[in-house]
C-alpha atoms as a PDB file:
ATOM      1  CA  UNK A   1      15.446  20.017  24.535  1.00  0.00           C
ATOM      2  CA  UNK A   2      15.923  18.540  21.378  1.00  0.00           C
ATOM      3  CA  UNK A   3      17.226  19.976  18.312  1.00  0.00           C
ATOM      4  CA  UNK A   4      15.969  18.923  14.559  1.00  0.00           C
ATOM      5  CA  UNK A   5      18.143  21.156  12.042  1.00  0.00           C
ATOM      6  CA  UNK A   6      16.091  21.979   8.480  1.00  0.00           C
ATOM      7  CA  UNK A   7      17.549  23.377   5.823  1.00  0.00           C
ATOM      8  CA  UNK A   8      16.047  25.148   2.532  1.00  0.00           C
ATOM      9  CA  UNK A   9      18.178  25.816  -0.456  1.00  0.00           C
ATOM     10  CA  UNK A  10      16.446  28.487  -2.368  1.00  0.00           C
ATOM     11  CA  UNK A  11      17.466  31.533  -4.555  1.00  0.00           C
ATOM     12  CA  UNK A  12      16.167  34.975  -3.256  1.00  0.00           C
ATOM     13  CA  UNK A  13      12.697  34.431  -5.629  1.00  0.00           C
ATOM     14  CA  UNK A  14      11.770  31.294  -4.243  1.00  0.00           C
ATOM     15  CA  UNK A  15      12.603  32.775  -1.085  1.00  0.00           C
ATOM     16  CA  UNK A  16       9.111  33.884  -0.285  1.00  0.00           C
ATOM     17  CA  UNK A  17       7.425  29.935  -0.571  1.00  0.00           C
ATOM     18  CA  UNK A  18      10.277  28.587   1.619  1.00  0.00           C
ATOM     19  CA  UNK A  19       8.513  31.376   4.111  1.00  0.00           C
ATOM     20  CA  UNK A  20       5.178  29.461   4.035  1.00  0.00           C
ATOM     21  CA  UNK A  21       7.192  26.311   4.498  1.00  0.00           C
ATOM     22  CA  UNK A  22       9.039  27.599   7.745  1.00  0.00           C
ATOM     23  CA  UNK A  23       5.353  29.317   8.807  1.00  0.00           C
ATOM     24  CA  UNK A  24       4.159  25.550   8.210  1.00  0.00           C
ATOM     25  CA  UNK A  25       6.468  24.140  10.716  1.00  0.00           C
ATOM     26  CA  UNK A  26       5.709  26.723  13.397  1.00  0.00           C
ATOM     27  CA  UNK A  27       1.963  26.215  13.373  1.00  0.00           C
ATOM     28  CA  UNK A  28       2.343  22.176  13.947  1.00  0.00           C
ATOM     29  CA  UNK A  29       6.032  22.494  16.244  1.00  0.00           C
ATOM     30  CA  UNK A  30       6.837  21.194  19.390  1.00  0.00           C
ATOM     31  CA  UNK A  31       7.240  22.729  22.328  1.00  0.00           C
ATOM     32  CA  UNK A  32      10.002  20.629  23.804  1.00  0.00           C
ATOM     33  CA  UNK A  33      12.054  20.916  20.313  1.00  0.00           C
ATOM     34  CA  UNK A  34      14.367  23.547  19.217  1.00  0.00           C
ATOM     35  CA  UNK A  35      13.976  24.109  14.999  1.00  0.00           C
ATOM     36  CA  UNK A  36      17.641  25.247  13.551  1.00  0.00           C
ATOM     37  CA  UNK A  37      16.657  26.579  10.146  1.00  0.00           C
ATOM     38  CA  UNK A  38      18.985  27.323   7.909  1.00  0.00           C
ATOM     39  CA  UNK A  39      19.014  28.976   4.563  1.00  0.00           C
ATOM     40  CA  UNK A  40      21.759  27.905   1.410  1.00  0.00           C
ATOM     41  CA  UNK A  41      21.275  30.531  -1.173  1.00  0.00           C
ATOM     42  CA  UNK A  42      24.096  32.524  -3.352  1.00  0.00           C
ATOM     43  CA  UNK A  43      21.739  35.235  -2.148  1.00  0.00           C
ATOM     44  CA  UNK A  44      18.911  36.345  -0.170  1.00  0.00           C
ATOM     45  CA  UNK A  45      18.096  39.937   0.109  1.00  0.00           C
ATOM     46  CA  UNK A  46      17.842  41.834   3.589  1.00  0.00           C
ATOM     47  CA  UNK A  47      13.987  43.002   2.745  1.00  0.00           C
ATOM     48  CA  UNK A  48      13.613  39.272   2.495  1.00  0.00           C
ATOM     49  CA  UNK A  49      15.291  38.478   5.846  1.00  0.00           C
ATOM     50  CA  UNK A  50      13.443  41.402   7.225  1.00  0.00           C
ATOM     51  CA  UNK A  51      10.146  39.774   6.812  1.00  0.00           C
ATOM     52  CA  UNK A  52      11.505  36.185   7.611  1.00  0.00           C
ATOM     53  CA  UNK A  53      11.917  37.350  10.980  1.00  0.00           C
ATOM     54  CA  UNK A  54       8.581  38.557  11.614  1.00  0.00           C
ATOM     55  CA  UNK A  55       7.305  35.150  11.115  1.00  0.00           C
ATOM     56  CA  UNK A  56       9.759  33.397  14.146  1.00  0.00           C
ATOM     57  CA  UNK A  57      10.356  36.039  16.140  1.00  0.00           C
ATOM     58  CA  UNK A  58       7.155  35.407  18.243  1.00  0.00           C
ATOM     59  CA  UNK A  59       8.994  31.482  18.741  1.00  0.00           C
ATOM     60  CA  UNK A  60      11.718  31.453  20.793  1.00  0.00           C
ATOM     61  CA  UNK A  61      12.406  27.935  19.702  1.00  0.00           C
ATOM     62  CA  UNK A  62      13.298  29.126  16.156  1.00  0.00           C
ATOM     63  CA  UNK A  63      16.313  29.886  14.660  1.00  0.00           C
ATOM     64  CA  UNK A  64      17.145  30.651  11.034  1.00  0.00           C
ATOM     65  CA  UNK A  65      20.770  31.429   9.732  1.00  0.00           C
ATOM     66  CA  UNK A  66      21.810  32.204   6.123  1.00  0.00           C
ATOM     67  CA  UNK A  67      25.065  30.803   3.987  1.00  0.00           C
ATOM     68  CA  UNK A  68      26.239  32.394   1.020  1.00  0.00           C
ATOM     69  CA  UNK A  69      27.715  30.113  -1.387  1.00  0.00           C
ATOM     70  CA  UNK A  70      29.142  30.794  -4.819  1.00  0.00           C
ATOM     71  CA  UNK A  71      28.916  28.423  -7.127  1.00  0.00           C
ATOM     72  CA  UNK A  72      31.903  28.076  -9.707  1.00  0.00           C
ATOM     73  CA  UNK A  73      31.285  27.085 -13.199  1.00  0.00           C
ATOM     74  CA  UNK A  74      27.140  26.593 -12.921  1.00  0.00           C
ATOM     75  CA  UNK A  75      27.443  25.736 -16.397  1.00  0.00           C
ATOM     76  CA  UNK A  76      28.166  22.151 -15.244  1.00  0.00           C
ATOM     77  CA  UNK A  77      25.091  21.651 -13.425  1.00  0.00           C
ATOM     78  CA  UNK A  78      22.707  20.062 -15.709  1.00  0.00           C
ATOM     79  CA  UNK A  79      19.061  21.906 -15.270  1.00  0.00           C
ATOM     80  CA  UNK A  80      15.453  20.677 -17.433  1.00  0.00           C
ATOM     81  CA  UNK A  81      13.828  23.822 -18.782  1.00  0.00           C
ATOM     82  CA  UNK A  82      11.647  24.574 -15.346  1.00  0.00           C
ATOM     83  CA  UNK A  83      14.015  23.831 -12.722  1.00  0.00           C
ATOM     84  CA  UNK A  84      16.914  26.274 -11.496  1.00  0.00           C
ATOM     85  CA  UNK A  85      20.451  25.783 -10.172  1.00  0.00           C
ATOM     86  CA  UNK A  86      19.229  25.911  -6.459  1.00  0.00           C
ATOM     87  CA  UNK A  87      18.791  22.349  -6.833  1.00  0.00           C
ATOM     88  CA  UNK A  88      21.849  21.513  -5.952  1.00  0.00           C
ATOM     89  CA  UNK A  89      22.963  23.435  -3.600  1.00  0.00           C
ATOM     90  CA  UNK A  90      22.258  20.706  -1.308  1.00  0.00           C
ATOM     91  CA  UNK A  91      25.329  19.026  -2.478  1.00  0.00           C
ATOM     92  CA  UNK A  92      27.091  21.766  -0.616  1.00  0.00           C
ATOM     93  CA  UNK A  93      25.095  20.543   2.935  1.00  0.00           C
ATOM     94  CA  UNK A  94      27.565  18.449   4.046  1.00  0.00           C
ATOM     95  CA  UNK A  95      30.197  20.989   4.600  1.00  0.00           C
ATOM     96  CA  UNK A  96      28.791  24.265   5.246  1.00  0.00           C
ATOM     97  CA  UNK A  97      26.258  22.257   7.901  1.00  0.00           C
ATOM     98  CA  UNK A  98      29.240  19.776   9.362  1.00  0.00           C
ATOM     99  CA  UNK A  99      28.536  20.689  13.223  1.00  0.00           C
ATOM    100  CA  UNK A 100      25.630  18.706  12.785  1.00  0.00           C
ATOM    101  CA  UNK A 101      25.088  15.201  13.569  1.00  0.00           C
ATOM    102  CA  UNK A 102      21.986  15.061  11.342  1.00  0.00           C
ATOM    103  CA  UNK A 103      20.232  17.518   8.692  1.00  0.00           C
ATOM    104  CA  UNK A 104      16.365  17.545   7.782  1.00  0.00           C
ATOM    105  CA  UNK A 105      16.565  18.702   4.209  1.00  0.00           C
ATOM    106  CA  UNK A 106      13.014  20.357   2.668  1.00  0.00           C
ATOM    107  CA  UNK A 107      12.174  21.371  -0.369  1.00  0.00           C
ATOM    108  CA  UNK A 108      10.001  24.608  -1.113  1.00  0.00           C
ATOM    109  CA  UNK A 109       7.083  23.387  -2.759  1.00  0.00           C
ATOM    110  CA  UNK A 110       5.501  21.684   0.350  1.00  0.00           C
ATOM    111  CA  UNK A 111       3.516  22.263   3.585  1.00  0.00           C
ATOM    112  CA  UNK A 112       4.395  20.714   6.755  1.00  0.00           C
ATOM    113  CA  UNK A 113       0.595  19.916   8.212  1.00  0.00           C
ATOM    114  CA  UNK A 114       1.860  18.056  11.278  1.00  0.00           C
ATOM    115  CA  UNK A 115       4.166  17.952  13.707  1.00  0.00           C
ATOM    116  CA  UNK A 116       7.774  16.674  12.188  1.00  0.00           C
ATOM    117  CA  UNK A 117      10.216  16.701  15.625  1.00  0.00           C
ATOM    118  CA  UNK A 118      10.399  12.644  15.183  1.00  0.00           C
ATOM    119  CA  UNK A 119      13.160  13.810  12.712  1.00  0.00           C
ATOM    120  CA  UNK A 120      15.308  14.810  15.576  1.00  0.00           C
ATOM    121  CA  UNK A 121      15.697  11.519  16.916  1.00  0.00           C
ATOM    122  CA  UNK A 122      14.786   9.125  14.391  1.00  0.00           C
ATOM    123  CA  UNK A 123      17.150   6.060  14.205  1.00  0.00           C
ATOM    124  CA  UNK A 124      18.896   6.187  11.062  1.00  0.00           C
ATOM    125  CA  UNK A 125      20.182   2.252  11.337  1.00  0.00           C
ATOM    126  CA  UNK A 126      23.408   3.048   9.886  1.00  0.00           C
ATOM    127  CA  UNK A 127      21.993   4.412   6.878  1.00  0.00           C
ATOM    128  CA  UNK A 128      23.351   7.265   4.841  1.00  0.00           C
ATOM    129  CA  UNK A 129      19.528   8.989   4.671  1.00  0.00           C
ATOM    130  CA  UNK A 130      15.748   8.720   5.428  1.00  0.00           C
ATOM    131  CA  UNK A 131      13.378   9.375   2.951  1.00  0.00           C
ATOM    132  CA  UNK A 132      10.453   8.463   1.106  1.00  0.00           C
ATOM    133  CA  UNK A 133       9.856   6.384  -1.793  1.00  0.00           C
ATOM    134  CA  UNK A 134       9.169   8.068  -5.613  1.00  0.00           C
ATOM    135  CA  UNK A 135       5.638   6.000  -6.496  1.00  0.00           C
ATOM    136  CA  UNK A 136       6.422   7.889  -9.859  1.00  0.00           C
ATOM    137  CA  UNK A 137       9.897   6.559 -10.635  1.00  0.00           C
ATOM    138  CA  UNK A 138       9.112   3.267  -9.250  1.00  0.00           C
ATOM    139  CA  UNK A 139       5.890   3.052 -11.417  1.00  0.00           C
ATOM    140  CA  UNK A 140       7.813   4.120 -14.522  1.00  0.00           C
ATOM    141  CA  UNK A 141      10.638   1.241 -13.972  1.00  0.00           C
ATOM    142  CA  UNK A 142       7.777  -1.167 -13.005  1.00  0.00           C
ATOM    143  CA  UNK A 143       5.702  -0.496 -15.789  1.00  0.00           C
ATOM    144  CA  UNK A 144       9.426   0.382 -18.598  1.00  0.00           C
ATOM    145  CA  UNK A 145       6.863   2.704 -20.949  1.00  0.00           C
ATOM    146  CA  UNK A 146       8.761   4.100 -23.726  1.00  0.00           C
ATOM    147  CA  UNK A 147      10.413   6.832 -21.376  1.00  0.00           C
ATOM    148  CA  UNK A 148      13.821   8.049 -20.773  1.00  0.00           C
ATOM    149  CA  UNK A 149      13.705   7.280 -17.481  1.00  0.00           C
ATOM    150  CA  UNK A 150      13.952   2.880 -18.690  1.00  0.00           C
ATOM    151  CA  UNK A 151      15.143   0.243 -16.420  1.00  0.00           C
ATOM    152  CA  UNK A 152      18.568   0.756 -18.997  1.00  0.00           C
ATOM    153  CA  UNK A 153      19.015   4.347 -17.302  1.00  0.00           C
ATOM    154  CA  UNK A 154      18.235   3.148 -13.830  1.00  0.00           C
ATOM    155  CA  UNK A 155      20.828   0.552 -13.980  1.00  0.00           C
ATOM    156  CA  UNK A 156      23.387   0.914 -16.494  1.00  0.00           C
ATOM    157  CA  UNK A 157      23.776   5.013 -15.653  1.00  0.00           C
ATOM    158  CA  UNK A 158      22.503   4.808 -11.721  1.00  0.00           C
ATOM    159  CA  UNK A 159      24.144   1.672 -11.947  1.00  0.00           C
ATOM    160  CA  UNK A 160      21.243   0.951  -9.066  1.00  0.00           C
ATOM    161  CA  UNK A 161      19.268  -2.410  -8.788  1.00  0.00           C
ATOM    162  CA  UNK A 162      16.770  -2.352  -7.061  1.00  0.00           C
ATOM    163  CA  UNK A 163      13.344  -0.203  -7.680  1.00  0.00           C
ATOM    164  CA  UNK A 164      12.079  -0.034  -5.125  1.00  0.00           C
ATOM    165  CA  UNK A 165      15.386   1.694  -3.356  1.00  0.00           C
ATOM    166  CA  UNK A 166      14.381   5.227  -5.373  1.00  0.00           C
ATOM    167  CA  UNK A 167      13.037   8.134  -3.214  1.00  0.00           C
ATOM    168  CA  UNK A 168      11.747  11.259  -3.672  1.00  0.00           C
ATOM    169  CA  UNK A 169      14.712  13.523  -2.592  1.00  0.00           C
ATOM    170  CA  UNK A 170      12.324  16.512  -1.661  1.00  0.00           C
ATOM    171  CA  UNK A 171      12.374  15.430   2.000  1.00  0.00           C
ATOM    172  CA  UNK A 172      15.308  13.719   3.304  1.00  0.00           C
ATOM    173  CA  UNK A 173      17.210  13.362   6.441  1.00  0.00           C
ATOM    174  CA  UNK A 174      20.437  13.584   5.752  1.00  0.00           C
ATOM    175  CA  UNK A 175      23.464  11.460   7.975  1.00  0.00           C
ATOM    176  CA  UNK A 176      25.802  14.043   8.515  1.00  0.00           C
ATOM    177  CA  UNK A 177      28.398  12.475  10.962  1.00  0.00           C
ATOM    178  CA  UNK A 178      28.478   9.245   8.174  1.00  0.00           C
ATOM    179  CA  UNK A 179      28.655  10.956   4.806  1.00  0.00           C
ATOM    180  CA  UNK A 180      31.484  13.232   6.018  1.00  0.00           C
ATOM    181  CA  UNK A 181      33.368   9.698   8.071  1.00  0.00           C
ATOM    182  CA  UNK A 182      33.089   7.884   4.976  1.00  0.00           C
ATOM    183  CA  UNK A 183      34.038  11.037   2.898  1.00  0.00           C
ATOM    184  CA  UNK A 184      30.406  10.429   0.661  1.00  0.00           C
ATOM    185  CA  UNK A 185      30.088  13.804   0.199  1.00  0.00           C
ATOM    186  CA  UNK A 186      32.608  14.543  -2.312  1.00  0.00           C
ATOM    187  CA  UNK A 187      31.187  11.698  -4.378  1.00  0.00           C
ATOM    188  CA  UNK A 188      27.851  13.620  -5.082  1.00  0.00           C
ATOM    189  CA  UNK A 189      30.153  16.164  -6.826  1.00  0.00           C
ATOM    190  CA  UNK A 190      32.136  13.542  -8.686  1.00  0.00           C
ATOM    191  CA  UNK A 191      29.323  11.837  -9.896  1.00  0.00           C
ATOM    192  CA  UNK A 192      28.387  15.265 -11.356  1.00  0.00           C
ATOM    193  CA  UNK A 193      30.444  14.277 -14.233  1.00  0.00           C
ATOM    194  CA  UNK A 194      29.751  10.567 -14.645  1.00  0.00           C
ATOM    195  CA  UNK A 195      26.422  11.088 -14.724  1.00  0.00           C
ATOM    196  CA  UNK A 196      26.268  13.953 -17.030  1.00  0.00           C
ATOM    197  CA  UNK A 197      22.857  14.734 -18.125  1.00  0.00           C
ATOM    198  CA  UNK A 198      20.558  12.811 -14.922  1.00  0.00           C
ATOM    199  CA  UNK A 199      17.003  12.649 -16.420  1.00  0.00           C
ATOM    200  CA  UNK A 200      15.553  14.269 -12.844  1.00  0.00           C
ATOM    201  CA  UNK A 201      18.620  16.283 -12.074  1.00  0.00           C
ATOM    202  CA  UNK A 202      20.195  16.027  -8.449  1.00  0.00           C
ATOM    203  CA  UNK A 203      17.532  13.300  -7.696  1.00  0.00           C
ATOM    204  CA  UNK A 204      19.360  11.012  -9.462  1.00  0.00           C
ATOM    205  CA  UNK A 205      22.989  11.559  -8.358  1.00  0.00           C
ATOM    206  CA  UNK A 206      21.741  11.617  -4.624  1.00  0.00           C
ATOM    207  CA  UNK A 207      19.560   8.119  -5.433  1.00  0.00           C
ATOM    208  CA  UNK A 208      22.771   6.646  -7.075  1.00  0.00           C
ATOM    209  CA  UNK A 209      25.154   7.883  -4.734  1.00  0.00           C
ATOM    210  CA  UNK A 210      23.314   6.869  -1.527  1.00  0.00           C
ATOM    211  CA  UNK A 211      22.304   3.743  -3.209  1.00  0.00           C
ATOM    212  CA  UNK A 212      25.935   2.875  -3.866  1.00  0.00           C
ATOM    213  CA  UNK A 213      27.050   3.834  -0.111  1.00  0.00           C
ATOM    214  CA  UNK A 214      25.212   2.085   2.075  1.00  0.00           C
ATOM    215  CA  UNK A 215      21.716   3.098   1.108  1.00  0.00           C
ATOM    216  CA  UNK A 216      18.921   5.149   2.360  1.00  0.00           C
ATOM    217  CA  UNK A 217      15.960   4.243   5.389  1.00  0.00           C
ATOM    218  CA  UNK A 218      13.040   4.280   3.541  1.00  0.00           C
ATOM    219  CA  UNK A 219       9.582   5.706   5.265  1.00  0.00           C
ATOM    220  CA  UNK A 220       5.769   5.842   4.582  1.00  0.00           C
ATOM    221  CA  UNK A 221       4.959   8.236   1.719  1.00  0.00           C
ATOM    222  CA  UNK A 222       2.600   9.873   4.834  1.00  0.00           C
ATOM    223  CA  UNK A 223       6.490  12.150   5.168  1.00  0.00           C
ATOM    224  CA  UNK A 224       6.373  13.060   1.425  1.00  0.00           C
ATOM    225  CA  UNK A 225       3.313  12.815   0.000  1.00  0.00           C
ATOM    226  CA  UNK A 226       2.994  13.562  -3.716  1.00  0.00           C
ATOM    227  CA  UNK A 227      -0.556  12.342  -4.785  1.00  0.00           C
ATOM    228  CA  UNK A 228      -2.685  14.683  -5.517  1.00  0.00           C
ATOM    229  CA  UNK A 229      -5.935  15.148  -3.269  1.00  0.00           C
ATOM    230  CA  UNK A 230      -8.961  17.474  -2.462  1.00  0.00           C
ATOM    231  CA  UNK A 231      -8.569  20.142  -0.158  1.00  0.00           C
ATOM    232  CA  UNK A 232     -11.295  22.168   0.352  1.00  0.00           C
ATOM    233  CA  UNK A 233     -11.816  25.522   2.179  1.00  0.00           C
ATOM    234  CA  UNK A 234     -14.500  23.452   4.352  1.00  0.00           C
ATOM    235  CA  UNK A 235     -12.269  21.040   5.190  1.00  0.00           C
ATOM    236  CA  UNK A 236      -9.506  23.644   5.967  1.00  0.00           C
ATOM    237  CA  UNK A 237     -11.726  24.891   8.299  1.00  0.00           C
ATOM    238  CA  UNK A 238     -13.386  22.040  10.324  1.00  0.00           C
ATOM    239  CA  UNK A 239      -9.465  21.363  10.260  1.00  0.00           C
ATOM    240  CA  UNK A 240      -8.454  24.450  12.162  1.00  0.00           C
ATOM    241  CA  UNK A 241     -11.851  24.939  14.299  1.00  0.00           C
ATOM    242  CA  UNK A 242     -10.436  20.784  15.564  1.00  0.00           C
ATOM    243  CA  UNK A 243      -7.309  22.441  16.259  1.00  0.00           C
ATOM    244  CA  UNK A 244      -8.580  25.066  18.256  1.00  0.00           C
ATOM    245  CA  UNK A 245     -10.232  22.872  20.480  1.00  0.00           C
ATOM    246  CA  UNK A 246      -7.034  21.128  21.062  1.00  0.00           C
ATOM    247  CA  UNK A 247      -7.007  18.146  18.355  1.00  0.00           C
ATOM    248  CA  UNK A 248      -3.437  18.652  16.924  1.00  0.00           C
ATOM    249  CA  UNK A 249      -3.833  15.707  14.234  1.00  0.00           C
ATOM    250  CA  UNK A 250      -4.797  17.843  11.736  1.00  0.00           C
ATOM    251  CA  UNK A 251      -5.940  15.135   9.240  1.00  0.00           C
ATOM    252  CA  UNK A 252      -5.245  11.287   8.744  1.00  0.00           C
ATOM    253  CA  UNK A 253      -3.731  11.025   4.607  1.00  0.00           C
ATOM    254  CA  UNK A 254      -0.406  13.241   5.185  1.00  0.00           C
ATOM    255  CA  UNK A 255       2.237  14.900   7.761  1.00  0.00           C
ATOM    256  CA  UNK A 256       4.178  16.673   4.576  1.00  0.00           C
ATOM    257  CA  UNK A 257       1.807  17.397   1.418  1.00  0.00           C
ATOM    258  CA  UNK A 258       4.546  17.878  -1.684  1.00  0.00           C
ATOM    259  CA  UNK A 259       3.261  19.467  -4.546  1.00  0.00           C
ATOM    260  CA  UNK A 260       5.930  17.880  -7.304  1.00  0.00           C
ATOM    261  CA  UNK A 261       5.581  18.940 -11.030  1.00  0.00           C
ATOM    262  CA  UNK A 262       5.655  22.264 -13.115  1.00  0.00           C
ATOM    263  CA  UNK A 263       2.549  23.973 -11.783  1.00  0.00           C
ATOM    264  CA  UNK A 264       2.667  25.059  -8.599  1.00  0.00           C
ATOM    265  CA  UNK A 265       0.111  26.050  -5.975  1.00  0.00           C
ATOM    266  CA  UNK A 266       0.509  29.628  -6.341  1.00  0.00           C
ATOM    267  CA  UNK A 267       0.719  29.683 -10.013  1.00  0.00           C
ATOM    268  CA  UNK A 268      -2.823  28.131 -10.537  1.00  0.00           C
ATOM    269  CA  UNK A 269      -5.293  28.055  -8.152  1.00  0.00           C
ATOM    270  CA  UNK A 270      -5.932  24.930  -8.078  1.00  0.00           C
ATOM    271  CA  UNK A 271      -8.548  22.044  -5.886  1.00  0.00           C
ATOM    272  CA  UNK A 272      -5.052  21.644  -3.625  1.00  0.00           C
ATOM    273  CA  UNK A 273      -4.158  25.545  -3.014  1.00  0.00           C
ATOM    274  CA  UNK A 274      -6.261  26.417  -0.512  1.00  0.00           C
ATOM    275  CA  UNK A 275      -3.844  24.710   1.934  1.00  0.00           C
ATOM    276  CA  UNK A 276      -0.543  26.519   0.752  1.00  0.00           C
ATOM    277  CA  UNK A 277      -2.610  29.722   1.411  1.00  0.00           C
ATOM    278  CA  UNK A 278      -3.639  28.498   4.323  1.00  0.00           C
ATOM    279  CA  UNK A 279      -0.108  29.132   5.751  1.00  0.00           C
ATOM    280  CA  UNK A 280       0.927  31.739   3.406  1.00  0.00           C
ATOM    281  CA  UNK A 281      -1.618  33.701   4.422  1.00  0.00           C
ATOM    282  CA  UNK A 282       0.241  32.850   8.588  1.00  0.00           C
ATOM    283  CA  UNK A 283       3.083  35.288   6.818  1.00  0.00           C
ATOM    284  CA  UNK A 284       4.030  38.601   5.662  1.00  0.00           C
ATOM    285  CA  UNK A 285       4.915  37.274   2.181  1.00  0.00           C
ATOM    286  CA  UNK A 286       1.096  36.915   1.037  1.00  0.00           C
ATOM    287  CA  UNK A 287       0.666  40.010  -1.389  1.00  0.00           C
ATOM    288  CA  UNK A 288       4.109  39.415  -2.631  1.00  0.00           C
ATOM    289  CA  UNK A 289       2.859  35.950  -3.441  1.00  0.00           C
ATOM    290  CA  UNK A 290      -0.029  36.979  -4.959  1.00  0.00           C
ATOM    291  CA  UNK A 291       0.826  40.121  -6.975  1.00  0.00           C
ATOM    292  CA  UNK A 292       4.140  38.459  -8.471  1.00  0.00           C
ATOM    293  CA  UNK A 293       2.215  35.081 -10.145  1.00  0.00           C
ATOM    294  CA  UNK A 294      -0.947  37.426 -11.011  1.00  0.00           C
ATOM    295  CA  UNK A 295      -2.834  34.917  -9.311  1.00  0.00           C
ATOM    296  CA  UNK A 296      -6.863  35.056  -9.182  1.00  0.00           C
ATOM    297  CA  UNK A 297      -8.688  34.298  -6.173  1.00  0.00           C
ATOM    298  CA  UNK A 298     -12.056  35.660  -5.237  1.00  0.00           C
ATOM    299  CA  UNK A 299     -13.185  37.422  -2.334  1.00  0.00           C
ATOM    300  CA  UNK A 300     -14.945  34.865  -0.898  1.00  0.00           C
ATOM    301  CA  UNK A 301     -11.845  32.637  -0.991  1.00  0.00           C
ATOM    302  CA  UNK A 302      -9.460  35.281   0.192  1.00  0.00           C
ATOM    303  CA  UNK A 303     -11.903  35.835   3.538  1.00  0.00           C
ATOM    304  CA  UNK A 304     -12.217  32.460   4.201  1.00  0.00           C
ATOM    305  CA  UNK A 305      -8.421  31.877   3.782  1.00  0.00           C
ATOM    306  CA  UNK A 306      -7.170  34.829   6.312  1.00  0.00           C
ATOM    307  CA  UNK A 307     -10.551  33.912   8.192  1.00  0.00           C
ATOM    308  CA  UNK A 308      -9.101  30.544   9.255  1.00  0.00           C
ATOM    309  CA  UNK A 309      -5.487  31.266   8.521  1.00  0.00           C
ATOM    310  CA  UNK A 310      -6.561  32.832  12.495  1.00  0.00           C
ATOM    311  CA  UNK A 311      -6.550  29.460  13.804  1.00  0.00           C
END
């Protein structure tokens, strides 16, 4: 059997959405693979872990395991206004994870809508990471608007070269067994304070760093996709009623939808929700969800959405 690791780094409030995530996994997982999650937080509480356990313990391919960490002087870590100091507690991957050869990395803000146990075996051809490109960053250098991120930050800060070398670092697998043989890991925290204010925050110090080290496997956006598209309840549903009938390809555009920016999917229900309910409403965290962003959806939507969330 094979075994893909995945790892989360979340603080006990975010918590809940890395849930959906994990529920997102188990609905389009292989039989043949065992899925290792694990959890970095500097704490997650046992109600939490409680309910996280519902949603695998019907899987007896899924794991999930929790590491404390404590993060000395957080001051250091630069943050923008929205985004917290979880962010880089990947940083800290490389030796709390070190039994493992290789390390799928996920952010919370995403839904897994196919199967993802490739990862497990996908060649990494000596690279230190595989990921998916940033259209956004690579637009901004292409097009050098009057922006902070400028083709003067990218390469005289980044000190990178080439564009089209930037990924999105909100799905990555990680090259465990390299980073720690060429000692790699200790340069993410080094460059920490070279580059002291990074305009997207760990992004950029894991884009420089990998860039710098032997560079990073870039795949088809289909792994992180960030554009934003359509998602109807009636597609949801001709989605699932295929799935029933055995078509596991639930839809052509996108194996891991990303929703990147400030406004999130259970903040605002928005034209791309209804598929983050779709598996939130697969766990025990849904009236948390709901009652905690004061979210507003109608009847008809919430029937439809445990109606098919059946499936």
């Amino acid at each position: 059997m094979k075994i893909l690791p995945i790892v989360f780094t979340c603080d006990d409030h975010y918590f809940k959405y890395a849930s959906v995530v994990i529920s997102s996994i188990i609905k389009n997982s292989n039989k043949n693979t065992k899925y290792e999650i694990n959890i970095l937080s500097e704490f997650i509480s046992e109600e939490n872990k409680i309910l996280a356990n519902k949603i695998i313990k019907a899987h007896s391919n899924f794991s999930i395991s929790y590491h404390i960490l404590k993060i000395e002087d957080p001051e250091k870590y630069h943050l923008n206004s929205y985004m917290s100091l979880s962010t880089y507690y990947r940083f800290f991957i490389f030796d709390l994870l070190k039994n493992y050869e290789r390390v799928l990395y996920l952010d919370s803000d995403l839904i897994v809508d196919n199967d993802i146990s490739f990862y497990a075996t996908l060649d990494f051809e000596n690279k230190l990471a595989i990921a998916s490109p940033s259209i956004y960053v690579q637009n901004l250098l292409t097009k050098d608007l009057e922006n902070a991120f400028n083709r003067d930050y990218f390469s005289n800060v980044l000190l990178m070269t080439d564009y089209s070398d930037y990924f999105n670092a909100g799905v990555i697998l990680f090259n465990i067994k390299l980073i720690r043989e060429q000692n790699i890991d200790q340069k993410f925290f080094e460059a920490i304070n070279t580059i002291k204010n990074p305009i997207f925050q760990d992004q950029d110090i894991l884009n420089s760093v990998i860039s710098n080290n032997g560079g990073v496997k870039l795949i088809s956006n289909e792994y992180n996709f960030t554009k934003g598209i359509k998602i109807t309840l009636m597609r949801l549903f001709y989605n699932a009623f295929l799935y029933k009938l055995g078509n596991k390809k639930r839809n052509k555009w996108f194996t891991i939808y990303h929703y990147v920016g400030k406004i999130k999917p259970w903040q605002h229900y928005d034209i791309d929700s209804s598929l983050f309910f779709y598996y939130a409403y697969k766990t025990p965290f849904t009236k948390h969800i709901l009652q905690s962003n004061n979210i507003h959806i109608n009847n008809f939507q919430k029937i439809m959405l445990w109606f098919i969330s059946k499936f």
